[in-house]
Each structure stands twice: as C-alpha cells, then as structure tokens.
Protein backbone atom coordinates (compact mmCIF):
# COMPACT_ATOMS: atom_id res chain seq x y z
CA UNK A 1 0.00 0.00 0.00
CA UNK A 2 2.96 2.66 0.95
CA UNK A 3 4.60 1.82 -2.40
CA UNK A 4 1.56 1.80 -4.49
CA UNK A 5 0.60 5.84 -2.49
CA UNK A 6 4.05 6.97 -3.01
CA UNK A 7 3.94 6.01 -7.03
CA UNK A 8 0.70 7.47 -7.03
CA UNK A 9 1.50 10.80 -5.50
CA UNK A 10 5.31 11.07 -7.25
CA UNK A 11 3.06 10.52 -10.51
CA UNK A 12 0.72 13.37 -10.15
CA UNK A 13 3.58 15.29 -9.21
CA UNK A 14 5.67 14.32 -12.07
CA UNK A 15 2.82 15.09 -14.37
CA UNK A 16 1.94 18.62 -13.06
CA UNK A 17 5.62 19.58 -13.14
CA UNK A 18 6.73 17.19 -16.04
CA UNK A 19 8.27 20.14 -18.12
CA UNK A 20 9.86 22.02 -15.37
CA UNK A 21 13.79 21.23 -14.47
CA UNK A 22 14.35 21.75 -10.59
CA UNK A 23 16.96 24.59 -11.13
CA UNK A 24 18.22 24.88 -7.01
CA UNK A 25 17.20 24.13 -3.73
CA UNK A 26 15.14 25.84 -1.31
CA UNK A 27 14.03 25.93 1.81
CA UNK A 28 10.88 24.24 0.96
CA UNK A 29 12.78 21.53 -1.62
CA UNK A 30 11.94 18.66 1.18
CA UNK A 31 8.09 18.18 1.09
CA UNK A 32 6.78 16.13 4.28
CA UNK A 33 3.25 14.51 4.05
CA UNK A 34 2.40 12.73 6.97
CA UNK A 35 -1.49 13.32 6.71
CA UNK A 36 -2.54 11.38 3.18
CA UNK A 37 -1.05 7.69 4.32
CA UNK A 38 -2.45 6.11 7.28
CA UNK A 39 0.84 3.75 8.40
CA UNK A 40 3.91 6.01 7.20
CA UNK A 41 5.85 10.15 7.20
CA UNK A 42 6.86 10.22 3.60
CA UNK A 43 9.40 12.96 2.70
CA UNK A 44 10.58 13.82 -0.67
CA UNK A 45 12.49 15.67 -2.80
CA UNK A 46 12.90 15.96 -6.97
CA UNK A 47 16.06 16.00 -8.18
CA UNK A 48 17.97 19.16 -9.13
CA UNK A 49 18.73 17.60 -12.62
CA UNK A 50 15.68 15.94 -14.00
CA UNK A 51 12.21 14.61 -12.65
CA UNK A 52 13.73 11.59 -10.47
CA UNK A 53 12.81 11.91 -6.48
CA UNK A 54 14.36 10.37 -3.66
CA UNK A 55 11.81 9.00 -1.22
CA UNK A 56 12.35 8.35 2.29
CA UNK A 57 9.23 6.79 4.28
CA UNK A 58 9.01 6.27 8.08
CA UNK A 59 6.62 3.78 9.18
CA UNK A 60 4.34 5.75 11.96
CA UNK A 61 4.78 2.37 14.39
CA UNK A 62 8.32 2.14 14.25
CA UNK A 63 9.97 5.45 13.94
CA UNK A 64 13.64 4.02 14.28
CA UNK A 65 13.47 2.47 10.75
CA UNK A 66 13.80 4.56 7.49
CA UNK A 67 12.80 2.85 4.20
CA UNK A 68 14.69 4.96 1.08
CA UNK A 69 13.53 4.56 -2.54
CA UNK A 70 13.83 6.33 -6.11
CA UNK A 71 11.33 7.07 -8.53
CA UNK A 72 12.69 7.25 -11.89
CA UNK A 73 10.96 8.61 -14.91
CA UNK A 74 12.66 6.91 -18.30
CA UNK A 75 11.32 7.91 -22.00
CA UNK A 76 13.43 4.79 -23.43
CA UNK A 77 11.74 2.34 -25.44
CA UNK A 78 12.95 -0.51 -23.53
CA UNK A 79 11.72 -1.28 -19.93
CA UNK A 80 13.83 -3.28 -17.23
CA UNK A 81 11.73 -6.13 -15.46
CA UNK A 82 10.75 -5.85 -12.63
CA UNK A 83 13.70 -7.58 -9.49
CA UNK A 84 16.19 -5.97 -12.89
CA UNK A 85 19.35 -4.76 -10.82
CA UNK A 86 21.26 -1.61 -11.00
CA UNK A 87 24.79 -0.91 -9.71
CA UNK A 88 24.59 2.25 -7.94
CA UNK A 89 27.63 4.57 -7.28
CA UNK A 90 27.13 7.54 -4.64
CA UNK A 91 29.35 11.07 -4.29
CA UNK A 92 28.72 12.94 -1.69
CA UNK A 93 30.44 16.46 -2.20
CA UNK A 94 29.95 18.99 0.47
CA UNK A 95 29.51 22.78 0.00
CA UNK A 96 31.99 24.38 1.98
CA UNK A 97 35.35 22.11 0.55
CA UNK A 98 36.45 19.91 -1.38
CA UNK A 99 36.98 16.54 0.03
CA UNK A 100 34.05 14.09 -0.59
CA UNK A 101 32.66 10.26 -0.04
CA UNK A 102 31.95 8.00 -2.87
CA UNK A 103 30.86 4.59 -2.58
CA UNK A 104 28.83 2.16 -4.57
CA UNK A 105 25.37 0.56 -3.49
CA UNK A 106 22.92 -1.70 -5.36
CA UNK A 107 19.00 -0.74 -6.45
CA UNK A 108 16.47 -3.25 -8.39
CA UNK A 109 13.59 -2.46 -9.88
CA UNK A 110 11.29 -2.55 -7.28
CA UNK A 111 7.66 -2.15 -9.25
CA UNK A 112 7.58 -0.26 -12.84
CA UNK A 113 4.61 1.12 -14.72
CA UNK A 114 4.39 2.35 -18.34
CA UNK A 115 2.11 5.29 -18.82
CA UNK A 116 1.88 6.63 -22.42
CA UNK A 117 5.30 7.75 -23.28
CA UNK A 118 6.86 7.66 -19.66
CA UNK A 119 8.15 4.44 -17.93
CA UNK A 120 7.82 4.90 -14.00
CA UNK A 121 10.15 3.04 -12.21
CA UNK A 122 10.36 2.57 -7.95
CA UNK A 123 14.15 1.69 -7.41
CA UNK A 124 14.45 0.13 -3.62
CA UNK A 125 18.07 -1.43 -2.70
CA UNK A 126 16.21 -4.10 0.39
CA UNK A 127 16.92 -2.13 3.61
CA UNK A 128 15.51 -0.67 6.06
CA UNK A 129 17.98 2.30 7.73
CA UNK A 130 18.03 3.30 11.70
CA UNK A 131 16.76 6.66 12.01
CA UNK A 132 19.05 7.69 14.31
CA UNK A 133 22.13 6.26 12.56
CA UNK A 134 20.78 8.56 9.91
CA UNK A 135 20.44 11.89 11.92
CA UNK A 136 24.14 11.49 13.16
CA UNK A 137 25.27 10.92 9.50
CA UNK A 138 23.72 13.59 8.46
CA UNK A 139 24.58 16.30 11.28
CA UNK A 140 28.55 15.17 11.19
CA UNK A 141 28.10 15.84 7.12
CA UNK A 142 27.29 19.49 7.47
CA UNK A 143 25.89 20.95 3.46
CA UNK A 144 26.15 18.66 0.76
CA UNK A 145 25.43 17.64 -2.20
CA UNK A 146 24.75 13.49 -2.91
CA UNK A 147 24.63 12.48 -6.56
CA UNK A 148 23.94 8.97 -7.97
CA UNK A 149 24.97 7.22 -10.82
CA UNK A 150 22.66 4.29 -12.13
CA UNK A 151 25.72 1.98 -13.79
CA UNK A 152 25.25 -1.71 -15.38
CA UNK A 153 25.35 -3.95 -13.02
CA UNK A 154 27.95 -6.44 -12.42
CA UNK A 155 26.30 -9.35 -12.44
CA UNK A 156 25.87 -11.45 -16.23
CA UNK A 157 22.35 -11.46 -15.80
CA UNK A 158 21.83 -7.79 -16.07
CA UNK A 159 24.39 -7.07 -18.76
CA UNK A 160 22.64 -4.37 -20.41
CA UNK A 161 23.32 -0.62 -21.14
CA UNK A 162 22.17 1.52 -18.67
CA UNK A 163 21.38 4.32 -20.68
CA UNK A 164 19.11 2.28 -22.98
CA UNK A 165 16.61 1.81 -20.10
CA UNK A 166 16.96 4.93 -18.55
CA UNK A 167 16.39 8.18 -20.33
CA UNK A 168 19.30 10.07 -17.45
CA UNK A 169 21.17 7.78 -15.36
CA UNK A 170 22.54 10.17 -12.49
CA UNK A 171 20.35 12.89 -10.20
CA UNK A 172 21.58 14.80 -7.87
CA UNK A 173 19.99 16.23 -4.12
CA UNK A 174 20.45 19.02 -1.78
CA UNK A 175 20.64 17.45 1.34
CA UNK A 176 21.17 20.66 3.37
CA UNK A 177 18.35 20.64 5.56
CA UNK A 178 16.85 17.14 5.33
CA UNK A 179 18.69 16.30 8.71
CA UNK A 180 16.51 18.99 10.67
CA UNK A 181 13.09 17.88 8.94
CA UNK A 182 14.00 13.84 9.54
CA UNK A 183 14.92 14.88 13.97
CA UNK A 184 11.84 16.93 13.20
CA UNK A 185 9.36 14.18 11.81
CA UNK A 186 11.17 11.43 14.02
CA UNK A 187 10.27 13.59 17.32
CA UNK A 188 6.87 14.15 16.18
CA UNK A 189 6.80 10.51 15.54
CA UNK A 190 7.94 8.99 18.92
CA UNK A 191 5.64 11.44 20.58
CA UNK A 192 2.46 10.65 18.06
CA UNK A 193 2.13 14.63 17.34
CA UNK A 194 2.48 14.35 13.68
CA UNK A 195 -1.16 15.79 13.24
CA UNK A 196 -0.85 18.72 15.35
CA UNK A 197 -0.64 21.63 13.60
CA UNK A 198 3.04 24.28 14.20
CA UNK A 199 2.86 27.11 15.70
C-alpha cells in the first residue's frame, strides 16, 4: 500500500511539473506529508537535474526504521523487469570544501509502470535504515550535495546498457536541511504529534 501511495502521489507530481527542471534548492525543496497515508511520514524531494525523487518513508509504528527509494521517470523504449538490478555509485560532495565520499550501493527495480510515453520506475536497494544512525550521518556531514549514478550492473544477468533503459542515469539532491526535517518528523513521531498543527 505505501509503495503503491508513493507512485501514485510522485506521478501526479511528475505530471503537473513534467516540463519544469528543478533549477536549485530551497528551503521548501523537502516536502513532508504525513497526513494522506495512514501507516507512514513520507518525505521527498525531486532532483535538481531531471524529474527523479528520492523518497524516504518512516513507518508511523516504528519510527527508528527509514525505508529509502527512487522514482525514476525513463522515456526509453525498452523497460527493465521488474527484481532488474542496477549498480549504484554515490558522491557525496559537500559545499563548503572539497573533500568528498563516494561509494557504490545496489537498487532493483522494485515495481515499474508504463504510462503513455513515460516508464515509472520505484528503485528500492532491500533495507531498512536506523533513524538515528541517519540523523548522526547527516549532522557530522554538514551541506552537501549526494549524486547517484545508475551503472550496469555487475552481475551477467543484467548485462545491459544503462542508458538504454533509462532516459538520465545520475540525479543529484540538496541534502542541506533534510537532517533537521528527519529529527523533526522522528520527534513528532515517537511522541504521536504528527497531526498537530506548528505554531
């Protein structure tokens, strides 16, 4: 059911701002929903390159687990199959210097859905990520900026070009100020306040 809401709402979205590039950041570039899915916080973000979004989803019953997913929007004509694997590799480059982390991951095609011209793809790697864990992470990080890179994966089986699949295989996210709205939604969380309106 979460993965079925989040494809529908990332659709909509894609479709309302399907001609618009996401030029920079601002302070409103996370969105949080926490009122239109019974069972989970999603926050999101498009990417500042094309119409991908990261995903992050914390179930409302156990707030110390973070599930992270990728919606990708392809124009190719050919579609990966659903369990099709991607190598992943991450760069994490922060604003202020210019040391950075890079390491490599793996995503598979977690669900996909054709819709006229557009392939939708929901790219999951399997875990499930402490919340805390997270929120040190990303506190010690300070401003950055995380790009992926969708690359074939290593494995015979899924020996097939990347870019014929995917119309762009790399995104890239601010993830300035995700650590205060993730300690923000995880307090809210623990203490079952995530209806109650700010002040």
């Amino acid at each position: 059911m979460k993965m079925f809401n989040l494809l529908l709402n990332a659709t909509v979205i894609l479709f309302l701002l399907s001609n618009t590039l996401i030029a920079k950041a601002n302070p409103t570039y996370w969105n949080v929903d926490h009122e239109s899915d019974e069972e989970w916080i999603n926050i999101d973000a498009f990417g500042m390159v094309s119409e991908n979004m990261m995903a992050i989803s914390m179930n409302k019953e156990r707030c110390d687990e973070l599930d992270v997913d990728f919606y990708f929007t392809s124009y190719s004509a050919n579609r990966a199959d659903d369990g099709f694997k991607f190598a992943l590799e991450v760069i994490e480059q922060p604003y202020n210097g210019e040391e950075y982390t890079n390491y490599e991951e793996e995503l598979f095609v977690a669900y996909s859905e054709k819709r006229g011209e557009r392939i939708f793809y929901l790219l999951d790697d399997g875990y499930l990520y402490d919340t805390e864990r997270w929120l040190e992470i990303l506190q010690s990080s300070g401003p950055f900026a995380q790009k992926i890179i969708l690359k074939k994966h290593h494995d015979p089986e899924y020996d097939i070009d990347t870019s014929s699949l995917l119309t762009d295989i790399d995104e890239v996210w601010d993830m300035t100020d995700l650590h205060n709205i993730i300690a923000r939604e995880y307090q809210k969380c623990r203490f079952k306040v995530y209806n109650k309106l700010e002040l």
